[in-house]
C-alpha atoms as a PDB file:
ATOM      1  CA  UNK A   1       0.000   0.000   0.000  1.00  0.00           C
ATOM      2  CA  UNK A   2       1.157   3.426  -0.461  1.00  0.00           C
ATOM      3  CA  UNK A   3       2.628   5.914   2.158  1.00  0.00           C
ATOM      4  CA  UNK A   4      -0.864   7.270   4.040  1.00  0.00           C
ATOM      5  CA  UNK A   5      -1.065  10.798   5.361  1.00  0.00           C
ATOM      6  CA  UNK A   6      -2.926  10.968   8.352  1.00  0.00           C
ATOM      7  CA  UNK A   7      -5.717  13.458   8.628  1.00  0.00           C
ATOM      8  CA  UNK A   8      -7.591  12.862  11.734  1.00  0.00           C
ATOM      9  CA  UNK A   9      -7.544  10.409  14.501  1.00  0.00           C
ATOM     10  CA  UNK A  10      -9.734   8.899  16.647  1.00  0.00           C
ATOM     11  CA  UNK A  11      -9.543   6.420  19.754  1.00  0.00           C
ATOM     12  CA  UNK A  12     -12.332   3.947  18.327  1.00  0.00           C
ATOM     13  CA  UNK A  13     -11.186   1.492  15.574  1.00  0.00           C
ATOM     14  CA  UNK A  14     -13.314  -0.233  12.987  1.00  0.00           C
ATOM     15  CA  UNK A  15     -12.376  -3.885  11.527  1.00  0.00           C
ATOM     16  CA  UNK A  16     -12.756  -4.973   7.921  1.00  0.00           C
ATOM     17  CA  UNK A  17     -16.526  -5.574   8.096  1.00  0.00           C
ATOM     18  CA  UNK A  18     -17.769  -2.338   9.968  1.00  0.00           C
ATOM     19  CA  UNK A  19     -20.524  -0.683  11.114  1.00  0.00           C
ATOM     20  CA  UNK A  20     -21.119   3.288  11.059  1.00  0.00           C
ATOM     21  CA  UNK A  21     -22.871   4.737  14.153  1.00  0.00           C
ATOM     22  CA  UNK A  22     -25.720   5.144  13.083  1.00  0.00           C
ATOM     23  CA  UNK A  23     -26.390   3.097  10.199  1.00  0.00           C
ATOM     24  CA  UNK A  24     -27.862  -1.025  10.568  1.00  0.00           C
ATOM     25  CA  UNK A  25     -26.055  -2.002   7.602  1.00  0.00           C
ATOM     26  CA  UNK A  26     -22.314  -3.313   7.694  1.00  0.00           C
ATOM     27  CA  UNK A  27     -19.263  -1.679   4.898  1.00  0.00           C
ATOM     28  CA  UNK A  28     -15.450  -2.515   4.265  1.00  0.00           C
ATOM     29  CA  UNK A  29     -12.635  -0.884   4.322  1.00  0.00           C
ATOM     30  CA  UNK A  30      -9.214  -1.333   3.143  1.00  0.00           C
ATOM     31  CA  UNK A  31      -7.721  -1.073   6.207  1.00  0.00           C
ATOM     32  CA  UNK A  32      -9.463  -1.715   9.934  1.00  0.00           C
ATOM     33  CA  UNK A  33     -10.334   1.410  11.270  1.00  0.00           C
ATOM     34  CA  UNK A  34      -9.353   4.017   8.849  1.00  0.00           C
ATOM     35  CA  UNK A  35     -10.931   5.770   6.532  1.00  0.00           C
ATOM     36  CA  UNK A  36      -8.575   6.037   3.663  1.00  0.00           C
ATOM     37  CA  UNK A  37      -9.026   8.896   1.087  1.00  0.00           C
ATOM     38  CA  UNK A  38      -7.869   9.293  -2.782  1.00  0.00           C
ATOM     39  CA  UNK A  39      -7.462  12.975  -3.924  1.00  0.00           C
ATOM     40  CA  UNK A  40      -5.809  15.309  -6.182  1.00  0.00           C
ATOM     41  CA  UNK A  41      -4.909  17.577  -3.315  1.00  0.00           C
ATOM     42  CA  UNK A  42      -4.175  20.598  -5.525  1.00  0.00           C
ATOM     43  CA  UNK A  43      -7.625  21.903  -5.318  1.00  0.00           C
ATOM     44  CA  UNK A  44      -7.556  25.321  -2.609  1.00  0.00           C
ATOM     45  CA  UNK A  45      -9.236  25.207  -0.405  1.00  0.00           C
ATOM     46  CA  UNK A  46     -10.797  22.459  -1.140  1.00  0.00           C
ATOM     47  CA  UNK A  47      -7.704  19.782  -0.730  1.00  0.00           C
ATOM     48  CA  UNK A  48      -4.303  20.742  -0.567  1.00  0.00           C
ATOM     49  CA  UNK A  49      -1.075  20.217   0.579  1.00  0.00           C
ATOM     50  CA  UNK A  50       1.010  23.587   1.145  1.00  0.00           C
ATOM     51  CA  UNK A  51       4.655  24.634  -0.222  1.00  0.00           C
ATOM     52  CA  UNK A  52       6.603  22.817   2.459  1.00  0.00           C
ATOM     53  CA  UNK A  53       3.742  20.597   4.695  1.00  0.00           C
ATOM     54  CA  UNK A  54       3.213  16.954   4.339  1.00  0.00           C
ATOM     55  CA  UNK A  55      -0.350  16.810   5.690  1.00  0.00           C
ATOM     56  CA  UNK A  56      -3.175  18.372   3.281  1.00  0.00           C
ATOM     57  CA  UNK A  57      -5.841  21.022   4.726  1.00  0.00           C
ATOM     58  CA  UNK A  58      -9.146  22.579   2.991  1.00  0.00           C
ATOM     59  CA  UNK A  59     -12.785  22.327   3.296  1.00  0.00           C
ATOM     60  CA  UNK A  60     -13.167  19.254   2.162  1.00  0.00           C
ATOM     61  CA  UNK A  61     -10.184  17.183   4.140  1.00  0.00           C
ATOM     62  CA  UNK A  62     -11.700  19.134   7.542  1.00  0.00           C
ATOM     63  CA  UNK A  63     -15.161  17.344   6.450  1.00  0.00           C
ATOM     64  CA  UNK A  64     -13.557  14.326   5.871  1.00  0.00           C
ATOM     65  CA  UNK A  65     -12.076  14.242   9.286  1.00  0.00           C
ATOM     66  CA  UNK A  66     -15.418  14.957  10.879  1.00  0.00           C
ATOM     67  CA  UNK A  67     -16.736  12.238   9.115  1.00  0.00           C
ATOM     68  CA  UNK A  68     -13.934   9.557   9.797  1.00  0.00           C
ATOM     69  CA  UNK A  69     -14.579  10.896  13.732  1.00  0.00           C
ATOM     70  CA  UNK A  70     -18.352  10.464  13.685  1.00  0.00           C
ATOM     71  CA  UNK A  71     -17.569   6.771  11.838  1.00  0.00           C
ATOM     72  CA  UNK A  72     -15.422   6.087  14.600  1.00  0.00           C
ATOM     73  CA  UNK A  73     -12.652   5.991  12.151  1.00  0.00           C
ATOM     74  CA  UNK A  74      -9.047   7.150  11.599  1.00  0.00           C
ATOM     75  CA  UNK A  75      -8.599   9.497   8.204  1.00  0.00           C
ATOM     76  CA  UNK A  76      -6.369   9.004   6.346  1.00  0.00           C
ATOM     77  CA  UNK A  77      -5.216  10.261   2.503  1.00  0.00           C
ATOM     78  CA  UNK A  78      -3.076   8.643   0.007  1.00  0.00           C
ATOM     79  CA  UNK A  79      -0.224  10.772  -1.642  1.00  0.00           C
ATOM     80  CA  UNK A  80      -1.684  13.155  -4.520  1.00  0.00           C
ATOM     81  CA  UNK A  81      -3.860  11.434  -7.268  1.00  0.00           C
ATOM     82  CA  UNK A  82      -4.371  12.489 -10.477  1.00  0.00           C
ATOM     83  CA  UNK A  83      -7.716  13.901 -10.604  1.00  0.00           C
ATOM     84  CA  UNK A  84      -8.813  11.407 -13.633  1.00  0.00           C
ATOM     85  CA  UNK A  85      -7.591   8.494 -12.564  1.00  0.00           C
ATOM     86  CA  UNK A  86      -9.592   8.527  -8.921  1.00  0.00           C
ATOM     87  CA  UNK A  87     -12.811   6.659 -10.011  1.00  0.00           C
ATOM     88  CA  UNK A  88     -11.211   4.127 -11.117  1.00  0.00           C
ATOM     89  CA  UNK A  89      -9.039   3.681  -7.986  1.00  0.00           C
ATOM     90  CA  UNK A  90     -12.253   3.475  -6.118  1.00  0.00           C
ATOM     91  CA  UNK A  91     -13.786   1.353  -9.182  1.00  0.00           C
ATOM     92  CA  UNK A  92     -11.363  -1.517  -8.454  1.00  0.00           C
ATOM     93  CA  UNK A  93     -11.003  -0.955  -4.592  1.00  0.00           C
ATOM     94  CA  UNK A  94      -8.471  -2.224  -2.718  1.00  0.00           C
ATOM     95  CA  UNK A  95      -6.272   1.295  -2.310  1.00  0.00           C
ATOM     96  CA  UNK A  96      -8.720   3.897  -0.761  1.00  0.00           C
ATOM     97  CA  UNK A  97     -12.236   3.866   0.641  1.00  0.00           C
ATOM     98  CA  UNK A  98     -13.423   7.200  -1.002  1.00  0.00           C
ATOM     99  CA  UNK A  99     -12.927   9.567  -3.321  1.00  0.00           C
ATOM    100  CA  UNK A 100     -12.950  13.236  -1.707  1.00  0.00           C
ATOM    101  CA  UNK A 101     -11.741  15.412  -4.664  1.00  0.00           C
ATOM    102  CA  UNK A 102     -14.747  18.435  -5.573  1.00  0.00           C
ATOM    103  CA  UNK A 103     -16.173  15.517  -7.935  1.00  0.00           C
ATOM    104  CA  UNK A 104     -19.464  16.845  -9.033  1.00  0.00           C
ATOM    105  CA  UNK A 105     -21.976  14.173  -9.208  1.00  0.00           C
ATOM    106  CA  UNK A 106     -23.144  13.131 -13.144  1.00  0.00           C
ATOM    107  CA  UNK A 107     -25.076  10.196 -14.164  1.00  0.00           C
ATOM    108  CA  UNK A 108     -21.381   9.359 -16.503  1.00  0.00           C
ATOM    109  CA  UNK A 109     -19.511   8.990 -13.053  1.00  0.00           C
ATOM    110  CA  UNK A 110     -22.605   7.344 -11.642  1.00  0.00           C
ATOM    111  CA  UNK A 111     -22.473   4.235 -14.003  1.00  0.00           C
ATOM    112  CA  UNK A 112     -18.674   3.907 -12.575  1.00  0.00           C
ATOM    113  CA  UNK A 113     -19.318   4.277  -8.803  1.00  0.00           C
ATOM    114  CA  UNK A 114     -21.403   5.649  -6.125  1.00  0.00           C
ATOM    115  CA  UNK A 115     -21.675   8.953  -5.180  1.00  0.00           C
ATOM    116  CA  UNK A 116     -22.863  10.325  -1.527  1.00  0.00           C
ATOM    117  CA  UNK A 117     -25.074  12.726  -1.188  1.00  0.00           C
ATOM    118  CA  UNK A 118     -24.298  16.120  -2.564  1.00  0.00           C
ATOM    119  CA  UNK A 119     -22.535  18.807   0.014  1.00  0.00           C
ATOM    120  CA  UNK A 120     -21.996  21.545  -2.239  1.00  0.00           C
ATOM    121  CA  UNK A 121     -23.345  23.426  -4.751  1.00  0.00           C
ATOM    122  CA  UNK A 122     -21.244  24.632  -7.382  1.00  0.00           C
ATOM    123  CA  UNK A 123     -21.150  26.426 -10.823  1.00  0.00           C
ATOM    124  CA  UNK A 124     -18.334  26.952 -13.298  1.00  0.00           C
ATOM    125  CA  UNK A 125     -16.582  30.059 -13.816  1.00  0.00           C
ATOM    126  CA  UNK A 126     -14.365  31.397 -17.245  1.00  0.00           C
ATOM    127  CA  UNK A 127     -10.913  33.157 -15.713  1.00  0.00           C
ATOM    128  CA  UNK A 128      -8.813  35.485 -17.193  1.00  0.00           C
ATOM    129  CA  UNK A 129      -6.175  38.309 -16.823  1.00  0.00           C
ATOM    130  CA  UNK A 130      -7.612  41.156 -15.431  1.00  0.00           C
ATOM    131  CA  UNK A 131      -6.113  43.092 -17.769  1.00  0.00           C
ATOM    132  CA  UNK A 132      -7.468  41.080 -20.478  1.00  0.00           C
ATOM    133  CA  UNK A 133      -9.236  42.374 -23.282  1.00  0.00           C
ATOM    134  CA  UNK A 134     -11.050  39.359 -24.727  1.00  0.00           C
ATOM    135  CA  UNK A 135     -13.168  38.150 -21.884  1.00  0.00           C
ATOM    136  CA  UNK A 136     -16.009  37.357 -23.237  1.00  0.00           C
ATOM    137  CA  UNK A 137     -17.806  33.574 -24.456  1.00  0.00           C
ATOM    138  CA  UNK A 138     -17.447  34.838 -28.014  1.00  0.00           C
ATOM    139  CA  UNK A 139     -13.937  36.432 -27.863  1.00  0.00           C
ATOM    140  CA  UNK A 140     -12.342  33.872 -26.401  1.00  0.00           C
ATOM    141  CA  UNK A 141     -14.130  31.000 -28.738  1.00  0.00           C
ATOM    142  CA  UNK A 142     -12.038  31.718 -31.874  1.00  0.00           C
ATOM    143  CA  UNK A 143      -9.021  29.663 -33.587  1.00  0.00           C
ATOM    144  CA  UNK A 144      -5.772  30.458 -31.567  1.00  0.00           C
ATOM    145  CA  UNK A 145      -7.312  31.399 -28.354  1.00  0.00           C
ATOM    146  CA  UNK A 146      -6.226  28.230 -25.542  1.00  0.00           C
ATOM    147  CA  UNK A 147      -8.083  27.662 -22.741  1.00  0.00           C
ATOM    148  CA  UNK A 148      -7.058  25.678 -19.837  1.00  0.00           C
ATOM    149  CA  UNK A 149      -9.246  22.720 -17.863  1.00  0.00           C
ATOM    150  CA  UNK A 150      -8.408  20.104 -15.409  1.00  0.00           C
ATOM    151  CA  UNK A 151      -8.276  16.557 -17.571  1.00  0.00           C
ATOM    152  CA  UNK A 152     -11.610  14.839 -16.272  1.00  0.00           C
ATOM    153  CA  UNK A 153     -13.638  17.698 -14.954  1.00  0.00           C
ATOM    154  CA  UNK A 154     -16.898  19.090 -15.755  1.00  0.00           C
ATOM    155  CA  UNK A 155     -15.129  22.302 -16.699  1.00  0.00           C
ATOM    156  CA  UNK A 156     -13.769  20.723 -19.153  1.00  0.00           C
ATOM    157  CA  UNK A 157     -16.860  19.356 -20.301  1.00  0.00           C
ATOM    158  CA  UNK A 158     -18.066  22.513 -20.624  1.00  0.00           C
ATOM    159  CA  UNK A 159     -15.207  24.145 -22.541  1.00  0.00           C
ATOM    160  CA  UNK A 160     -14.929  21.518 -25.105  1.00  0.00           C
ATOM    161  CA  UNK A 161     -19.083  21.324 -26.065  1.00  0.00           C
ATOM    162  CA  UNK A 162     -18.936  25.268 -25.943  1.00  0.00           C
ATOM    163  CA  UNK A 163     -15.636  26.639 -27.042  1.00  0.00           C
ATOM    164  CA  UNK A 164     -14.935  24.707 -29.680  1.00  0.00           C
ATOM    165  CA  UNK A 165     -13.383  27.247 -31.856  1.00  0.00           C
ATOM    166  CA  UNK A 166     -10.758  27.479 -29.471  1.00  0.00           C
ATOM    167  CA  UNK A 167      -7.953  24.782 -28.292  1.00  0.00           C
ATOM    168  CA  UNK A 168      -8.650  23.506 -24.556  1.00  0.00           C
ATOM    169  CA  UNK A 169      -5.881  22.608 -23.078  1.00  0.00           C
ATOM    170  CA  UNK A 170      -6.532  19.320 -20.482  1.00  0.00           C
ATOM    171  CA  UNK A 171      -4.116  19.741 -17.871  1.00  0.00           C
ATOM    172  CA  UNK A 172      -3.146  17.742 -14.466  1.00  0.00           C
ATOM    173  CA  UNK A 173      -3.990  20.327 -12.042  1.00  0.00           C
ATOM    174  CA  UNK A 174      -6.087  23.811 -12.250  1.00  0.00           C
ATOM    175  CA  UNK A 175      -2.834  25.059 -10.196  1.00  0.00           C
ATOM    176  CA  UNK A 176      -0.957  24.672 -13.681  1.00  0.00           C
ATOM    177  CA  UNK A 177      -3.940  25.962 -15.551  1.00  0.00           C
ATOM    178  CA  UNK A 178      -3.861  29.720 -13.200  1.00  0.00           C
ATOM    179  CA  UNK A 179      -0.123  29.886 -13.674  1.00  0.00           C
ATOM    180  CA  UNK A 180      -0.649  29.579 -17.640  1.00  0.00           C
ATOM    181  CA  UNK A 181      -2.681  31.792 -17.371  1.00  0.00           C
ATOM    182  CA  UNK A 182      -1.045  34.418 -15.536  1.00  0.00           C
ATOM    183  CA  UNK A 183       1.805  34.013 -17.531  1.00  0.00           C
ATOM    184  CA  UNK A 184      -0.089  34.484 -20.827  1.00  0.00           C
ATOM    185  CA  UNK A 185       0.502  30.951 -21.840  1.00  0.00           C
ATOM    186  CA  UNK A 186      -3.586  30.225 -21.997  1.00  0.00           C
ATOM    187  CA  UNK A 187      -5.962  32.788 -23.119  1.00  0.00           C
ATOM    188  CA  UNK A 188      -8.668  31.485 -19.686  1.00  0.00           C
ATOM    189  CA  UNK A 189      -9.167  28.979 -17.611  1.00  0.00           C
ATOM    190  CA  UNK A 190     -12.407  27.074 -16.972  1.00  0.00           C
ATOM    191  CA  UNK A 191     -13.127  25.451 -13.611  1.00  0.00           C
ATOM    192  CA  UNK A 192     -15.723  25.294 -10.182  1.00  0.00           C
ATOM    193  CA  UNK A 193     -16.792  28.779  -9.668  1.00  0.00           C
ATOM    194  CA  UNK A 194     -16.208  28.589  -5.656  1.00  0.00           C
ATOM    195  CA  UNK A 195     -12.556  27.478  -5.904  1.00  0.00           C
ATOM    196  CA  UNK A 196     -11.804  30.151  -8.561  1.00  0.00           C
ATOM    197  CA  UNK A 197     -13.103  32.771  -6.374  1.00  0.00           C
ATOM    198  CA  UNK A 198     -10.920  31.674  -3.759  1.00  0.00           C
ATOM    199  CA  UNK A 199      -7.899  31.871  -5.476  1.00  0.00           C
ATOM    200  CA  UNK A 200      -8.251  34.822  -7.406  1.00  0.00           C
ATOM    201  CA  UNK A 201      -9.085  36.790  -4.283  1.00  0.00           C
ATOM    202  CA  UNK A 202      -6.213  35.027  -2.431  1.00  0.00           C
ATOM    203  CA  UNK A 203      -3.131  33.718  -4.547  1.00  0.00           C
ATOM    204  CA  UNK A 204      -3.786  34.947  -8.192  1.00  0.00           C
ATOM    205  CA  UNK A 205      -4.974  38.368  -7.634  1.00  0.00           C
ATOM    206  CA  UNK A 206      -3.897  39.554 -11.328  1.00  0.00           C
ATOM    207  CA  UNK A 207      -6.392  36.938 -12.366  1.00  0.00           C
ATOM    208  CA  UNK A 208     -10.186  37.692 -12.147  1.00  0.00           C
ATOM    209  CA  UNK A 209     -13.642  35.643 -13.005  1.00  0.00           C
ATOM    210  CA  UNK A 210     -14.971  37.122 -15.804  1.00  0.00           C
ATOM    211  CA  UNK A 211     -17.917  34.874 -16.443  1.00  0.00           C
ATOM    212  CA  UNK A 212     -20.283  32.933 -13.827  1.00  0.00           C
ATOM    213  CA  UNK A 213     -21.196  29.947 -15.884  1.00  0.00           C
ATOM    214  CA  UNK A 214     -24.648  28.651 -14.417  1.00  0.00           C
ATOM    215  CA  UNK A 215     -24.470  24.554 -14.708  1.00  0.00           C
ATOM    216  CA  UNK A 216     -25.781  23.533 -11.423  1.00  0.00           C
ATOM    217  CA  UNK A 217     -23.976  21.205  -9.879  1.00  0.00           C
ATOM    218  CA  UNK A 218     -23.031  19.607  -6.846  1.00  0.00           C
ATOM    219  CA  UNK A 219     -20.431  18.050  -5.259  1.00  0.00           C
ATOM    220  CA  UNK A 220     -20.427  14.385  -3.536  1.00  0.00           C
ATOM    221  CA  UNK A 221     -17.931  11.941  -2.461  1.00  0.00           C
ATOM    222  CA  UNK A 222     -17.401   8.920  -4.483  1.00  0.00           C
ATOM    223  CA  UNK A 223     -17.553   5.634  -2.955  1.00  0.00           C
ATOM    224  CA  UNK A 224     -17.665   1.972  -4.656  1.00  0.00           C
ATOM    225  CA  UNK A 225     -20.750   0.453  -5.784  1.00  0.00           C
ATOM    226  CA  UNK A 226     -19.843  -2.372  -3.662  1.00  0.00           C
ATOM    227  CA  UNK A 227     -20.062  -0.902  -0.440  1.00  0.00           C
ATOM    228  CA  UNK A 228     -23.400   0.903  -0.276  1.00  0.00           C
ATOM    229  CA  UNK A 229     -23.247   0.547   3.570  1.00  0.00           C
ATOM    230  CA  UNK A 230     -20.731   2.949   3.450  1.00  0.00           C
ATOM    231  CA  UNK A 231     -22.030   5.301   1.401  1.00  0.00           C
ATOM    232  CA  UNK A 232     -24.762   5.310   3.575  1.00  0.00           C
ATOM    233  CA  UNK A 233     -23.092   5.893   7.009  1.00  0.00           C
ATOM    234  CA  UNK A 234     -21.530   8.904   5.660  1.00  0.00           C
ATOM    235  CA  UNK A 235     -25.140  10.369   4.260  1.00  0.00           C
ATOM    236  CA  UNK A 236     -25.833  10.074   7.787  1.00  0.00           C
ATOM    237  CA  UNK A 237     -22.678  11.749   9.137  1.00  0.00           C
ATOM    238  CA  UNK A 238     -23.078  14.495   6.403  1.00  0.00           C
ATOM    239  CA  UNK A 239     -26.629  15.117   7.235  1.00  0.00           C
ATOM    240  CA  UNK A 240     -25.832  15.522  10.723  1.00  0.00           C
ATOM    241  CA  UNK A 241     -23.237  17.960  10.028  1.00  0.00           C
ATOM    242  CA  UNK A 242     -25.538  20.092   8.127  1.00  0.00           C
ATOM    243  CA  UNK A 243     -28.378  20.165  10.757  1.00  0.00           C
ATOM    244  CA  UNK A 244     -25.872  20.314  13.866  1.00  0.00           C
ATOM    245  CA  UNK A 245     -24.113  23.434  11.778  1.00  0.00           C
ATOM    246  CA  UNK A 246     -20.869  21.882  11.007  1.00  0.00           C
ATOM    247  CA  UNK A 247     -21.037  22.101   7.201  1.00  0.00           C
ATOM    248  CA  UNK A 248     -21.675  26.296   8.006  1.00  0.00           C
ATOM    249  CA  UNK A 249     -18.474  26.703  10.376  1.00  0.00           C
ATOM    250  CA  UNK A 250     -16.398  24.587   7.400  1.00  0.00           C
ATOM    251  CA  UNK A 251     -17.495  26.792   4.974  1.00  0.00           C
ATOM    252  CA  UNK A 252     -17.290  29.951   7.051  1.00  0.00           C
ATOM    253  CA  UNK A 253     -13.555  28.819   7.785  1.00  0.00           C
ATOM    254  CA  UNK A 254     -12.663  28.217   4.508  1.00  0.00           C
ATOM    255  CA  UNK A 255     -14.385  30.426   1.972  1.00  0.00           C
ATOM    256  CA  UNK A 256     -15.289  33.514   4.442  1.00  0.00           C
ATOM    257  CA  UNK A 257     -18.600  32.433   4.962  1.00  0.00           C
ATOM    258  CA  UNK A 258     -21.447  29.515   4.913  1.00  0.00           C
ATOM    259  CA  UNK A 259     -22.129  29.208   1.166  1.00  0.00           C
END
């Protein structure tokens, strides 16, 4: 198994064949009593790990935690995944438990695995320079102009069914994609509208959101089709966070406030 970053820790363990707190049905894990988690951990503040840290922080490892600690469970997170090769980590089992990587839910991911219920809403957003000039859905879908995407997302989705004029760009990470963009290497970037708010307020603030692009979606974790007791023991754990206001002080944490 790979080296596991610990996220979380809790004084209760869990054995292969386990049982969440509140649910009646039983789920496996890979490993007794942790709750092991594949990401792309480039994703602030969502999932990250910062310049010169081992563990990863953002919104959605905190949630994890709290869910791992209501499961009675250890967290844990495997070294960074590539964002488009998670599902099928979780597809064939055996590494990680859950996927926890701002995965909107879509019926295409849903033939591949489970998803939890959602715990976010989300949109996508078009960034650019601010000093840009061609910032617009028509400007920027002509021949030359190159937008960048994360390979696998929804935002990439989007820019290929509605830019197609233009060359998008499928690249590892949307931290690559912001650079490029900076530098002048892509004309715009497409990606989840909270996370791009985030970082052009915080880390790229020569970058800006020039288009809100209303698509509705939501974010869930993924979990195999073969453990639907554990998909629902965290439904529980997630819908207790919302009512007991956990989900609110998360998001008030890490974006400002509840969303």
């Amino acid at each position: 198994m790979p080296a596991l970053v610990a996220c979380g820790s809790s004084s209760a363990s869990s054995g292969s064949s386990s049982s969440g707190s509140s649910s009646d049905e039983s789920y496996t894990l890979v490993e007794a009593g942790k709750l092991i988690v594949a990401s792309d951990l480039a994703y602030p503040p969502m999932e990250s790990v910062p310049d010169g840290a081992t563990d990863p922080v953002g919104f959605e490892v905190d949630m994890m935690k709290e869910i791992a600690s209501r499961l009675g469970l250890t967290c844990e997170y495997l070294p960074a995944q590539k964002f488009d090769t998670i599902i099928a980590t979780i597809k064939e089992g055996g590494k990680a438990d859950v996927g926890a990587s701002s995965f909107t839910i879509t019926d295409e991911r849903k033939e591949e695995v489970d998803f939890t219920d959602s715990f976010m809403d989300s949109n996508q957003a078009l960034v650019t320079r601010t000093d840009a000039t061609d910032t617009t859905e028509d400007a920027l879908n002509v021949a030359g102009k190159k937008i960048a995407v994360q390979s696998g997302t929804t935002g990439e989705d989007w820019a290929k069914e509605n830019l197609t004029n233009s060359t998008v760009v499928p690249l590892d990470d949307t931290i690559q994609a912001l650079t490029g963009c900076q530098t002048g290497l892509y004309d715009a970037v497409v990606a989840d509208l909270p996370v791009m708010k985030y970082e052009c307020t915080n880390s790229y603030t020569d970058l800006q959101v020039a288009i809100e692009i209303p698509t509705g979606e939501q974010y869930g974790i993924v979990v195999s089709k073969d453990n639907p007791g554990l998909t629902k023991a965290i439904n529980e754990a997630l819908s207790d966070m919302d009512s007991d206001g956990t989900m609110d002080k998360l998001e008030t944490n890490w974006f400002g406030s509840a969303l």
